[in-house]
Protein backbone atom coordinates (compact mmCIF):
# COMPACT_ATOMS: atom_id res chain seq x y z
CA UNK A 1 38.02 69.04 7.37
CA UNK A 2 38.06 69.07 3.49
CA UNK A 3 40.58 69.83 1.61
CA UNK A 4 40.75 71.51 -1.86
CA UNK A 5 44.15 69.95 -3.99
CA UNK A 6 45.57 70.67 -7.24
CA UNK A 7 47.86 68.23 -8.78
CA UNK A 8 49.99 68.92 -11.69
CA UNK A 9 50.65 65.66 -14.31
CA UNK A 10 54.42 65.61 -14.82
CA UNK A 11 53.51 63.20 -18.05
CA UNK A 12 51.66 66.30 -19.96
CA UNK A 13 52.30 69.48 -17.13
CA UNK A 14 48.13 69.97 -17.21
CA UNK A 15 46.35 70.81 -13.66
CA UNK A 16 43.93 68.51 -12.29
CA UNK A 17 41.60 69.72 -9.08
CA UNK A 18 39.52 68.10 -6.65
CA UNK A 19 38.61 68.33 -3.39
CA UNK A 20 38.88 65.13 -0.09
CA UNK A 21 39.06 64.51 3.43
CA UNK A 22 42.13 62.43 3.26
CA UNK A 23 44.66 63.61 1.04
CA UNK A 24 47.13 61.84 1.60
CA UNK A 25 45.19 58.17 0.14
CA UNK A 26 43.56 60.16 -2.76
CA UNK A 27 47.30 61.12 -3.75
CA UNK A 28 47.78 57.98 -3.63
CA UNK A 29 45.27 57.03 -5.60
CA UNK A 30 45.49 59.42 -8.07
CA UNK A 31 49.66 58.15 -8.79
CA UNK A 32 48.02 54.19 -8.20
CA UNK A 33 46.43 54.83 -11.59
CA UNK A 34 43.01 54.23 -9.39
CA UNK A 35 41.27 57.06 -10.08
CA UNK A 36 40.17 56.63 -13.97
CA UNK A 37 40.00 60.36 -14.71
CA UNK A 38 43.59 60.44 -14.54
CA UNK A 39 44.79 57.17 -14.59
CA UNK A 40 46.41 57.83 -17.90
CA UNK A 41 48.16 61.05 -17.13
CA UNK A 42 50.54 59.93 -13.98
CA UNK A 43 52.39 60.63 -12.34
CA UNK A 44 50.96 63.83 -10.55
CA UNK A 45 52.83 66.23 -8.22
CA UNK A 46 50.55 67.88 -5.53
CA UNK A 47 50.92 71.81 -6.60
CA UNK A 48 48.39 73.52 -4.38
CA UNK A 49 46.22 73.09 -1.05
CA UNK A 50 43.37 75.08 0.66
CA UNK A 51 41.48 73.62 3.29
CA UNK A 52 37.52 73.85 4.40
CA UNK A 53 35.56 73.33 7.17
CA UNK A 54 32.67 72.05 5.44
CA UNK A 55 32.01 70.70 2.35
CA UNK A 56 29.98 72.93 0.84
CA UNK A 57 32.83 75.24 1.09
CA UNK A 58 35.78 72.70 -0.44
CA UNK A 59 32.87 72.01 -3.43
CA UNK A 60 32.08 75.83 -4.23
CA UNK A 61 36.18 76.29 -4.19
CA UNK A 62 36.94 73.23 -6.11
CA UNK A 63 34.42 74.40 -8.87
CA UNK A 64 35.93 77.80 -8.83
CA UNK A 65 39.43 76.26 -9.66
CA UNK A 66 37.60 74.90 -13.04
CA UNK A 67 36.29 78.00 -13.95
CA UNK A 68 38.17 80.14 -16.24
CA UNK A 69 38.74 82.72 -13.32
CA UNK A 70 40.19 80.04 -10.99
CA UNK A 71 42.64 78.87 -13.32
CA UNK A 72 43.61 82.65 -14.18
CA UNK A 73 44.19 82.43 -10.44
CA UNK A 74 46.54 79.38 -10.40
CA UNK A 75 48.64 80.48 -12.92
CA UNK A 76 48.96 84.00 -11.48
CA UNK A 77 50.51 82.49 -8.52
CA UNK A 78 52.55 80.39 -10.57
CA UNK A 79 50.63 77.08 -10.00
C-alpha cells in the first residue's frame, strides 16, 4: 500500500507532497529535520491522505498534487 500525504509547514503555511509506504516514519522524518527538502521549513502538520495500491498509482497522484490543477484541488477543499 502507498500512500499519497500532504503536509502543511506551520513555520511558512506552504504545502509539501509526497508519496510512502510508511507514513508514519516519513512524518517523522520530515519534523526530524531528516529529509533535506524540508528540513528548514518544520515543523509540518499532515493535512491530507489518499492511499494506492500500487505505486504507479501513488506517483501519477503525487505528481498531480504539483501540478497547477492539483493544487487548485487542495485548496478547493480547503487543504
Amino acid at each position: 500500500m502507498f500512500i499519497v500525504y500532504v503536509l502543511r509547514s506551520e513555520k511558512d503555511n506552504k504545502r509539501y507532497v509526497g508519496f510512502t509506504e510508511n507514513l508514519t516514519r516519513r512524518l517523522f522524518e520530515h519534523n526530524s529535520g531528516l529529509v533535506t527538502s524540508t528540513k528548514n521549513r518544520r515543523p509540518f502538520k499532515l493535512i491530507y491522505t489518499e492511499q494506492f495500491e500500487n505505486k504507479q498509482e501513488a506517483m501519477k497522484r503525487e505528481k498531480f498534487f504539483k501540478s497547477h490543477q492539483g493544487r487548485n484541488f487542495l485548496d478547493s477543499i480547503g487543504k
